[in-house]
Protein backbone atom coordinates (compact mmCIF):
# COMPACT_ATOMS: atom_id res chain seq x y z
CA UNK A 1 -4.79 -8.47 -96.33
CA UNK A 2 -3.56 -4.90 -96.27
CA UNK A 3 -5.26 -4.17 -93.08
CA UNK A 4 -3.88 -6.96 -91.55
CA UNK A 5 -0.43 -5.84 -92.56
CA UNK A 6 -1.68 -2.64 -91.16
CA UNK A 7 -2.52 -3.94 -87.52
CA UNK A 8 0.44 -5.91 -87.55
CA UNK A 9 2.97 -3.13 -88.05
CA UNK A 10 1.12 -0.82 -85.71
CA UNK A 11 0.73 -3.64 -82.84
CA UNK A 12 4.94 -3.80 -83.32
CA UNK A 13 5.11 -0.15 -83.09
CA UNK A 14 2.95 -0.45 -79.46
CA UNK A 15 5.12 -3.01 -77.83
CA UNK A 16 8.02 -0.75 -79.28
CA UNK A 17 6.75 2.23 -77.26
CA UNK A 18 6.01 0.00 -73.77
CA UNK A 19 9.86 -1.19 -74.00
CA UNK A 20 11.32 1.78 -74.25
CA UNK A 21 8.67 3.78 -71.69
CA UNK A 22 9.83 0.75 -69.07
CA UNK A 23 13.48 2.03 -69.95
CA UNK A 24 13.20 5.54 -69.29
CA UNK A 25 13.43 7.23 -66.00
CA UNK A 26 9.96 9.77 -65.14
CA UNK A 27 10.99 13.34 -64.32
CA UNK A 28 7.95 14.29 -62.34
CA UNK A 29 8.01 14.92 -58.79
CA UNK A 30 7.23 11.36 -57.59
CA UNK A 31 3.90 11.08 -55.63
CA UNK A 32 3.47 11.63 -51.28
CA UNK A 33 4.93 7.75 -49.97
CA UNK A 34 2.40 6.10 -47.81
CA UNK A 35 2.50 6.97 -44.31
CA UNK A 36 3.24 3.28 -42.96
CA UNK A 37 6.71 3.96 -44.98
CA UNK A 38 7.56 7.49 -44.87
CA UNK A 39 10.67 8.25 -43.14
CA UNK A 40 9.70 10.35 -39.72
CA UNK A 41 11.74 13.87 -40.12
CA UNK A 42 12.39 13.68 -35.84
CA UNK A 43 12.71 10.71 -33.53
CA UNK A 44 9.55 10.18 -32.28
CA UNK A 45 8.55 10.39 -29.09
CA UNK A 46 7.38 7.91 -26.56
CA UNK A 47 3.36 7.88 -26.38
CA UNK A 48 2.04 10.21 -22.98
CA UNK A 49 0.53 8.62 -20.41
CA UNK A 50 -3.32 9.88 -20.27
CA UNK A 51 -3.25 12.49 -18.06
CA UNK A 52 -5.43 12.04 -14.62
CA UNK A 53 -8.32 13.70 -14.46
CA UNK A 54 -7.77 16.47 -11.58
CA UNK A 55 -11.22 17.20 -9.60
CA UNK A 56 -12.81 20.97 -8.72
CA UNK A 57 -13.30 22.49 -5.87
CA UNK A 58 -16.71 23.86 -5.08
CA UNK A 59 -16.85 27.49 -3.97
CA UNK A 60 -18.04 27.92 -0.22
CA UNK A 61 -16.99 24.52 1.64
CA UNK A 62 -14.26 22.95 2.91
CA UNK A 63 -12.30 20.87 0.19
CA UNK A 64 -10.89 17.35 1.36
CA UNK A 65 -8.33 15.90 -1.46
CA UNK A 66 -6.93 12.13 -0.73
CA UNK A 67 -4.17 10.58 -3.53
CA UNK A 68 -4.85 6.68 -3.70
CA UNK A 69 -1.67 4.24 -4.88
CA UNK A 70 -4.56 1.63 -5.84
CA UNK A 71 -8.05 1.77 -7.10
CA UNK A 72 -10.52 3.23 -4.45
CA UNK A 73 -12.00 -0.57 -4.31
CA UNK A 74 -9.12 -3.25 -4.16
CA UNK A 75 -10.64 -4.56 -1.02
CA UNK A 76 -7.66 -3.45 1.09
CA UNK A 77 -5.45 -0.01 1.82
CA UNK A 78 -6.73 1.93 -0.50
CA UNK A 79 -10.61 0.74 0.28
CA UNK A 80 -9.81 1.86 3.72
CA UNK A 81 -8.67 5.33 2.89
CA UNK A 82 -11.40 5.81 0.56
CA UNK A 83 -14.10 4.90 2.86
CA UNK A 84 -12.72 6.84 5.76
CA UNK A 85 -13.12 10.28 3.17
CA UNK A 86 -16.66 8.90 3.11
CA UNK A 87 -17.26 9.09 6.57
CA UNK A 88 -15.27 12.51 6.27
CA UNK A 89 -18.32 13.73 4.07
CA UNK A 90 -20.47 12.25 6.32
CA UNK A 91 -19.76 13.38 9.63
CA UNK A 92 -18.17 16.92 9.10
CA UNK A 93 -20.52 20.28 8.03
CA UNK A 94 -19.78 22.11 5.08
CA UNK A 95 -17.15 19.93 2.95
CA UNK A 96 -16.25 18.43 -0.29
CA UNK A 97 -14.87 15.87 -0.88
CA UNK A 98 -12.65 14.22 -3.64
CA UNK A 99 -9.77 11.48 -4.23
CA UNK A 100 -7.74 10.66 -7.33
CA UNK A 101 -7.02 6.65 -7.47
CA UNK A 102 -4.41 4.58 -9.43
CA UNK A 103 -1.15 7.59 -8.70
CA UNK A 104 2.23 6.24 -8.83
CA UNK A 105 4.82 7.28 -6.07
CA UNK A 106 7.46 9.67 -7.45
CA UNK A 107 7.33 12.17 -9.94
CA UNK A 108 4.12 11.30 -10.99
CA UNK A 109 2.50 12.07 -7.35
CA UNK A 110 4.29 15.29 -7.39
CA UNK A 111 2.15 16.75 -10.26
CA UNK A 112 -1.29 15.57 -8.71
CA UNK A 113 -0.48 17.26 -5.48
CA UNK A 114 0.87 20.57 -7.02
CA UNK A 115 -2.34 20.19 -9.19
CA UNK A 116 -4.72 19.82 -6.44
CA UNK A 117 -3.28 22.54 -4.38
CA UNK A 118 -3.68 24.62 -7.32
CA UNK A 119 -6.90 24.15 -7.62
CA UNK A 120 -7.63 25.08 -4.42
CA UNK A 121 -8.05 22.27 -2.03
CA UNK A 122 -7.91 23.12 1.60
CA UNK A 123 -7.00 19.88 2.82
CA UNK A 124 -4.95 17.07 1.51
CA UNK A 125 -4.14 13.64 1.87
CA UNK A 126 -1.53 11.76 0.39
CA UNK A 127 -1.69 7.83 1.52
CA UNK A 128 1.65 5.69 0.11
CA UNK A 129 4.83 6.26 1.82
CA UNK A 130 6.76 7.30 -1.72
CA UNK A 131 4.12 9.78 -1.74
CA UNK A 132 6.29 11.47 1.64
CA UNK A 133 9.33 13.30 -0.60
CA UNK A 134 6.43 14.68 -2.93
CA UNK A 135 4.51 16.16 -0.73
CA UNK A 136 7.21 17.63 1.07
CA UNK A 137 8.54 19.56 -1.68
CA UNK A 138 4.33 20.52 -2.67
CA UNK A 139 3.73 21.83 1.03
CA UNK A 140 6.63 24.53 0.90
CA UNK A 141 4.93 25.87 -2.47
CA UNK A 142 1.71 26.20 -1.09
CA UNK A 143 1.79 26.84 2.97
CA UNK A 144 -1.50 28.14 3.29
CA UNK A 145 -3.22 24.53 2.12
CA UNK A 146 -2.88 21.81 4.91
CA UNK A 147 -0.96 18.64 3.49
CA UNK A 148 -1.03 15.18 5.84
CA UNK A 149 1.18 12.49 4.72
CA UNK A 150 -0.27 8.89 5.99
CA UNK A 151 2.91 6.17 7.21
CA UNK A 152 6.69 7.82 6.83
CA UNK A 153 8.21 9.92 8.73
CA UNK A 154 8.68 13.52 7.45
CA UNK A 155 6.86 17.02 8.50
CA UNK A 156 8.31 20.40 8.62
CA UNK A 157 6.00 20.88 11.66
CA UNK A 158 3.06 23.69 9.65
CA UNK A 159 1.55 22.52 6.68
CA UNK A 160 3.17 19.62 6.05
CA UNK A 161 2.24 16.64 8.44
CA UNK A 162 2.79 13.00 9.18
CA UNK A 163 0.17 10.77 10.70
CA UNK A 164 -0.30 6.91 11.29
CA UNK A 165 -1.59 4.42 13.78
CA UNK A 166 -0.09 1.71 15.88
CA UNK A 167 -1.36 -1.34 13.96
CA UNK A 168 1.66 -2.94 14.85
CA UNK A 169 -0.89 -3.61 18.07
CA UNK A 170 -3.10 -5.49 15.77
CA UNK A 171 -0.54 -6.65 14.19
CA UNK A 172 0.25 -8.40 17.43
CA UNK A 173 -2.67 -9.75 18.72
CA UNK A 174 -2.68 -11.58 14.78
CA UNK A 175 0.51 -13.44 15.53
CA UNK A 176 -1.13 -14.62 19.15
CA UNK A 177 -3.74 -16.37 17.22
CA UNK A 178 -1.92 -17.14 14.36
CA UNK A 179 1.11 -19.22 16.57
CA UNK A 180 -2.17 -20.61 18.21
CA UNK A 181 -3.76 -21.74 15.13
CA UNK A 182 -0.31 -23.20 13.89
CA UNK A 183 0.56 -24.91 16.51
CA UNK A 184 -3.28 -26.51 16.88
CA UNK A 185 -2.99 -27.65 12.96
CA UNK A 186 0.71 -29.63 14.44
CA UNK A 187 2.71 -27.35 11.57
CA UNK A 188 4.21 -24.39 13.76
CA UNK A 189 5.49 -22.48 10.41
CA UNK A 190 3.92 -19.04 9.35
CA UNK A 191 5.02 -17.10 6.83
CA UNK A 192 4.91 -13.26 6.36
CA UNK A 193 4.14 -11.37 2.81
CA UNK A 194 6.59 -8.36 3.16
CA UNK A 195 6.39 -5.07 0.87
CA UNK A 196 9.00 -3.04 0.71
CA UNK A 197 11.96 -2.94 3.29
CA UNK A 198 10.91 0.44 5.00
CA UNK A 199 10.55 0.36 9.14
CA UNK A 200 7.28 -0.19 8.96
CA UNK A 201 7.46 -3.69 7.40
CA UNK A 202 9.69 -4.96 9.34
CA UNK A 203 8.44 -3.37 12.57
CA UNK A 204 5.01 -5.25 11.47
CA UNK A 205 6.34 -8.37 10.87
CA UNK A 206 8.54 -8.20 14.27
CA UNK A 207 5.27 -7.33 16.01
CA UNK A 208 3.94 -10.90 14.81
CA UNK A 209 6.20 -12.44 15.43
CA UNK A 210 7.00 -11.21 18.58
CA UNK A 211 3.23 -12.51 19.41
CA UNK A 212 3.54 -15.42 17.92
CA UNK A 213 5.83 -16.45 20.18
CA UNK A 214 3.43 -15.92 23.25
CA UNK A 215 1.15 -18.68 21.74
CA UNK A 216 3.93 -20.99 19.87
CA UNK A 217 7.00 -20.81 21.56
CA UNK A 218 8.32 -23.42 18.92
CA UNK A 219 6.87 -21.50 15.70
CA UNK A 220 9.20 -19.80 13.08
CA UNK A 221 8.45 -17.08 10.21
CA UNK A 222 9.70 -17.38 6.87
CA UNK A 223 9.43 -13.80 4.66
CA UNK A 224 8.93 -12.78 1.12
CA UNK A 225 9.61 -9.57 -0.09
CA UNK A 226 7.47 -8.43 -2.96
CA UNK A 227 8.38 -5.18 -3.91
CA UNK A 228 5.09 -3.46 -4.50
CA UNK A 229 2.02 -2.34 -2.57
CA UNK A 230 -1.22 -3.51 -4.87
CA UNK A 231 -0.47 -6.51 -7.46
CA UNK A 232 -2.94 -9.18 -7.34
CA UNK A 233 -0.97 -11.58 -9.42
CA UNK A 234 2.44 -11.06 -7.66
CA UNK A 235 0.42 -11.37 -3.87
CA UNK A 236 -1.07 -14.44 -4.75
CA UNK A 237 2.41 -15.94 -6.37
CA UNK A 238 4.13 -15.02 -3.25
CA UNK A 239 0.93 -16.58 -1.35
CA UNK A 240 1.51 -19.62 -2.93
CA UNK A 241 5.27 -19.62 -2.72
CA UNK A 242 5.41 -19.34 1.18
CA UNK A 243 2.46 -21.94 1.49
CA UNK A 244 4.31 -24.24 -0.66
CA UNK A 245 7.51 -23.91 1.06
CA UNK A 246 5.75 -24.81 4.46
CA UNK A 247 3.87 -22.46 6.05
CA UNK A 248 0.66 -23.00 7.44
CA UNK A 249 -0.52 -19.22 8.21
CA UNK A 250 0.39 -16.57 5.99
CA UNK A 251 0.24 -12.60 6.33
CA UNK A 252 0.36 -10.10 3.98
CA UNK A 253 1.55 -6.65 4.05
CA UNK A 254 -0.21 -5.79 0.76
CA UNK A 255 -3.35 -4.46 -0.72
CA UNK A 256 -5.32 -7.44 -1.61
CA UNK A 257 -7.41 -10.44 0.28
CA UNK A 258 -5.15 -12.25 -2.26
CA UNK A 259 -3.27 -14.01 0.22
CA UNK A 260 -6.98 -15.99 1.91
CA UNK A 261 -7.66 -16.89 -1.60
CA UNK A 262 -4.34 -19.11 -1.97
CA UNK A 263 -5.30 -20.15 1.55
CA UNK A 264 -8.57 -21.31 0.92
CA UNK A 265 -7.36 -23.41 -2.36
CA UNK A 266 -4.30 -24.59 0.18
CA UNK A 267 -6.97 -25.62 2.68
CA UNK A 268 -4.42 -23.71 5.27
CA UNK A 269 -4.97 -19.78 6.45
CA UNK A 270 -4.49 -16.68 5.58
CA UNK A 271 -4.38 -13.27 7.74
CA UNK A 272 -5.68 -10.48 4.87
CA UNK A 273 -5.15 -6.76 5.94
CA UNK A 274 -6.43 -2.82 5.96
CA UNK A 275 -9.52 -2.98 5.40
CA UNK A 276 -12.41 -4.70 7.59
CA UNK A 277 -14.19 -6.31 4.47
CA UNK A 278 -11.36 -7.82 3.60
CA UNK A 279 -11.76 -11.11 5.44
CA UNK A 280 -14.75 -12.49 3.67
CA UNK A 281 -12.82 -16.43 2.01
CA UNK A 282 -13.63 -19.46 4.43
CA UNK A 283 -10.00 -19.70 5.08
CA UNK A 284 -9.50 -15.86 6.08
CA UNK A 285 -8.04 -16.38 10.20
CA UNK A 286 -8.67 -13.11 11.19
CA UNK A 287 -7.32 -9.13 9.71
CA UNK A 288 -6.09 -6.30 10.97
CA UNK A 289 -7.36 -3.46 9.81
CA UNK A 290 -7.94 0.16 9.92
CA UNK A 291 -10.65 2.64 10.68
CA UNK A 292 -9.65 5.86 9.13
CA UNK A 293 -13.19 7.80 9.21
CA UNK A 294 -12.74 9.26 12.99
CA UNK A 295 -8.81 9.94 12.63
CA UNK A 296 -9.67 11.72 9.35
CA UNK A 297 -12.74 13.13 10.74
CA UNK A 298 -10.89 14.69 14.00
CA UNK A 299 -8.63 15.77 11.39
CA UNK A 300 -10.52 17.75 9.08
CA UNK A 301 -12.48 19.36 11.64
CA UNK A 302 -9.29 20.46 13.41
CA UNK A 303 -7.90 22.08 10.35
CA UNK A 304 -11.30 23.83 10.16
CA UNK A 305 -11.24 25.14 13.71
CA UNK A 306 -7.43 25.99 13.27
CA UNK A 307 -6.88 23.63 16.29
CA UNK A 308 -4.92 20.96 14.59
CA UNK A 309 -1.18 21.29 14.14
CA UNK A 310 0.40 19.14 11.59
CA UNK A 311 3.07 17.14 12.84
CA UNK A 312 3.68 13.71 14.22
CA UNK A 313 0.78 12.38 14.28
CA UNK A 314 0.53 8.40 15.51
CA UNK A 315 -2.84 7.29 17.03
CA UNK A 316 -3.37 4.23 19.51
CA UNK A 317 -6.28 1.95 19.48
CA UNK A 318 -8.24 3.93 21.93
CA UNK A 319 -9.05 6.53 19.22
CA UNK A 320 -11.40 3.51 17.26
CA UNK A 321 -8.91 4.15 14.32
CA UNK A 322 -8.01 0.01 14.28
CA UNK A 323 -9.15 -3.41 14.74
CA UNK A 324 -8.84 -7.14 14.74
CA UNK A 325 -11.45 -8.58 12.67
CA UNK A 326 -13.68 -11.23 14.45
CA UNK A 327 -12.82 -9.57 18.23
CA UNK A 328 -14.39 -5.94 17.35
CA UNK A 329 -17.76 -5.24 19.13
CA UNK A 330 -20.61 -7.03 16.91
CA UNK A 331 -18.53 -9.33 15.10
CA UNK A 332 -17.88 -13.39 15.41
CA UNK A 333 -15.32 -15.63 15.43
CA UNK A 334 -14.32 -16.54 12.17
CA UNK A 335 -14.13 -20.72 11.69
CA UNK A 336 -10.24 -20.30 11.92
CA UNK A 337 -10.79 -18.71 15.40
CA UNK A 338 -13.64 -20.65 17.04
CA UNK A 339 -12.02 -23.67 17.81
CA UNK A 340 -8.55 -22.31 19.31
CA UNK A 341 -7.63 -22.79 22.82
CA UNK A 342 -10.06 -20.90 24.75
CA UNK A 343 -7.21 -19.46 26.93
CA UNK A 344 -5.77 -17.90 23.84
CA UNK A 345 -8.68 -16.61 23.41
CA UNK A 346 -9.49 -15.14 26.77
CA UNK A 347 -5.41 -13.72 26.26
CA UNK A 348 -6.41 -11.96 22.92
CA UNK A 349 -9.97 -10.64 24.07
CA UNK A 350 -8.21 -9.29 27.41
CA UNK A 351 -5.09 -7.72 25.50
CA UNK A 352 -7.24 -5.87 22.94
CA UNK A 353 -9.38 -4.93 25.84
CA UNK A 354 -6.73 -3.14 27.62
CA UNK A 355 -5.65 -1.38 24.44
CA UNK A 356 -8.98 -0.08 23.59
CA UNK A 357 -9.04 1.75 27.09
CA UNK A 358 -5.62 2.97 26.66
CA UNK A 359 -3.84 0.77 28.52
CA UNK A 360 -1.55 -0.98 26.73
CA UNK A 361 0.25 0.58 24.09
CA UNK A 362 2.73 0.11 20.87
CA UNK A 363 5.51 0.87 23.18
CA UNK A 364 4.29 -2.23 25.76
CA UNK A 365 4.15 -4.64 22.47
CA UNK A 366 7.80 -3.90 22.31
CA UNK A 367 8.62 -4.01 25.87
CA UNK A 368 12.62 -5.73 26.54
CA UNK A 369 13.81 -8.14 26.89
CA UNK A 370 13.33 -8.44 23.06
CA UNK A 371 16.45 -10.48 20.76
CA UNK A 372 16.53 -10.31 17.27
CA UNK A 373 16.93 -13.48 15.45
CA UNK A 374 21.15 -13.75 15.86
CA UNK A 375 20.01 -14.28 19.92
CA UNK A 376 21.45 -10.95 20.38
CA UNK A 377 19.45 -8.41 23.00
CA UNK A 378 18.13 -5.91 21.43
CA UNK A 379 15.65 -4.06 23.73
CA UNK A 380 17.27 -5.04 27.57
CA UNK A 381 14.40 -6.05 29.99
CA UNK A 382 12.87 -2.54 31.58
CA UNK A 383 13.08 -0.82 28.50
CA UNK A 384 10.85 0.17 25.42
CA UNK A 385 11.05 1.26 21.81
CA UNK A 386 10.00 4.77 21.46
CA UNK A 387 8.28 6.82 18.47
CA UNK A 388 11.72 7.27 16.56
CA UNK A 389 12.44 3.64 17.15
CA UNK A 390 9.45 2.67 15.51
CA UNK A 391 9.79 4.70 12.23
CA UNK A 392 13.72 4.72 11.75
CA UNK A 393 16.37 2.86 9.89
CA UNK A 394 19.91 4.07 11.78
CA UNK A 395 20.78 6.94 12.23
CA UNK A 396 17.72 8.25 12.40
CA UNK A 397 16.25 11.51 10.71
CA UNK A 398 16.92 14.74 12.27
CA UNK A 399 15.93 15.90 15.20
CA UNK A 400 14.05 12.04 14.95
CA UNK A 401 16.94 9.97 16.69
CA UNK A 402 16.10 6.10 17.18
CA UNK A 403 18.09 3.73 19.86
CA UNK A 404 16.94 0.83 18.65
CA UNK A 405 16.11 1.19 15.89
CA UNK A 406 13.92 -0.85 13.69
CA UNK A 407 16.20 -2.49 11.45
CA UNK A 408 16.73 -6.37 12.65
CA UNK A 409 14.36 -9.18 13.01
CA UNK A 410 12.81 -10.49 15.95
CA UNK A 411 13.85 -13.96 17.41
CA UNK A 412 12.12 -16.53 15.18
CA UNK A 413 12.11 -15.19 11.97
CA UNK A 414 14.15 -16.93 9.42
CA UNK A 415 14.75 -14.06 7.10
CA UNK A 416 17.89 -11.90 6.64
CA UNK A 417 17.20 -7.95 5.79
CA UNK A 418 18.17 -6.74 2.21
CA UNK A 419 20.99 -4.82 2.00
């Protein structure tokens, strides 16, 4: 009995003691909080990009750089570039060659060529037109490395050069066959996948149109401007959007064979671009694309030799640096080509004939009389566009005057320019 008295006083005593110990405030240093709720000291930072992996040089050959907007394999502009640095490491003794894929125009480009350059690179390529400004400001750092700028318009006439090719000629002979094709399927509507509204866009899409017209007096072009260079998703929205609106041929200006894939699920055609491989879906019409391993080859070896000046440098078809896929020697007629009017044809085949000899230039596809799509003249009969024409927005760089220059749209295109 005592002892349970006992244990019943001293279990009181314990729930005394937890009471007031609940009451009472602790003064020891309180304990480290848990990280997910400690309080950061600083704003934190946004997280760093991962940083691009610059390549070497190697010691006793010729270094060849090239800067990629897309990845080295998108089956368009950037396939072309990369496989033209191939043939580069092919065909010219004593180099090395690397590229860097996946850069963004900008800021961003303007490290990797300062990087490159530091590392030694003899030669380098950069192949996006927002890669021009960069590359500009690189090449006065470093004069005694060789720095060629592919499409724009820029070079400070030593070290820093411009070069391009007339694909507006392939461009061209596309809109022949693609008028012809429209017109043969009884829906004379094509529609044209537009980048970016820099001169060469729109001097592209005027040269289809322009032969579009040979073929399909009647035919119009609608246009979509996408805003980027290499987005699979966005190409094949835009695809879709200009097939769905009414067109029954469709070009792109971008990276991808996107735009034959809508086609082929349309069960109308599409006109892919850049790169010869490109045109592989059953509903692919033709593509113009580009054969950079000679240019870049006649480069390289030129910088070697000290024979090659940077500058302006824009090739013709002659040089092998282009072509129209189905028409090149050792290719066929795709099934969107074989069963167009045989004159058309004969018209392409004889045109792209002329320009592989040299005789029939970018400055004969815009030949006057040319009107832009108001009915107003724009290049009188007798006269031609010229280089600065070609590249420039009004007024025209310095010491790179245009006359006409290449901001309106040819007759037949239902489009308005951005402002």
């Amino acid at each position: 009995m005592k002892m349970n008295k006992m244990w019943r006083v001293l279990s009181a005593v314990m729930i005394m003691v937890m009471i007031l110990s609940a009451c009472v405030t602790p003064t020891a240093a309180p304990t480290k909080a848990p990280e997910a709720t400690k309080a950061p000291e600083q704003p934190t930072a946004a997280p760093e990009k991962p940083a691009l992996q610059i390549p070497d040089v190697v010691a006793g050959k010729f270094n060849v750089a090239m800067v990629l907007i897309g990845p080295h394999d998108d089956g368009g502009w950037s396939q072309a570039h990369y496989e033209g640095l191939k043939y580069v490491e092919a065909n010219v003794q004593n180099v090395n060659v690397a590229y860097i894929e996946n850069v963004p125009e900008g800021a961003d480009s303007e490290q990797v060529f300062r990087s490159l350059a530091r590392k030694g690179f003899n030669l380098i390529f950069g192949t996006s037109f927002g890669f021009m400004d960069p590359m500009e400001i690189v090449a006065n750092e470093f004069p005694d490395i060789t720095f060629i700028h592919i499409s724009g318009y820029k070079s400070n006439g030593k070290n820093f050069g411009n070069l391009f090719g007339a694909m507006e000629s392939m461009k061209y002979l596309a809109g022949m066959v693609a008028g012809a094709r429209a017109k043969k399927d009884g829906n004379p509507r094509i529609g044209y996948m537009a980048t970016f509204p820099i001169p060469e866009e729109i001097r592209l899409g005027n040269a289809i149109a322009l032969g579009m017209k040979k073929t399909c007096p009647e035919c119009t072009m609608d246009v979509r401007w996408i805003n980027t260079w290499h987005d699979p998703v966005i190409e094949k929205e835009a695809a879709a959007s200009l097939f769905d609106a009414g067109a029954q041929v469709v070009f792109t200006g971008a990276d991808t064979p996107a735009v034959a894939d809508v086609a082929t699920t349309k069960g109308k055609w599409g006109v892919t671009y850049d790169f010869v491989g490109s045109c592989k879906a059953e509903r692919c019409l033709t593509a113009p694309y580009w054969n950079w391993g000679p240019v870049y080859a006649k480069v390289a070896q030129g910088v070697i030799d000290k024979t090659y000046k940077p500058g302006w440098d824009y090739f013709d078809a002659e040089t092998n640096g282009l072509g129209l896929y189905g028409f090149m020697e050792g290719q066929t007629l795709t099934k969107g080509l074989a069963d167009l009017d045989p004159e058309v044809l004969s018209m392409v085949k004889d045109t792209l004939a002329k320009m592989l000899k040299g005789e029939f230039t970018r400055f004969d596809v815009f030949s006057g009389p040319i009107k832009d799509n108001t009915g107003k003249v724009i290049v009188p009969e007798g006269e031609k566009l010229q280089q600065a024409d070609l590249d420039q927005f009004p007024p025209g760089a310095e010491n790179l005057k245009c006359t006409y220059c290449m901001k309106w749209w040819a007759e037949g295109i239902n489009a308005e320019l951005p402002k």
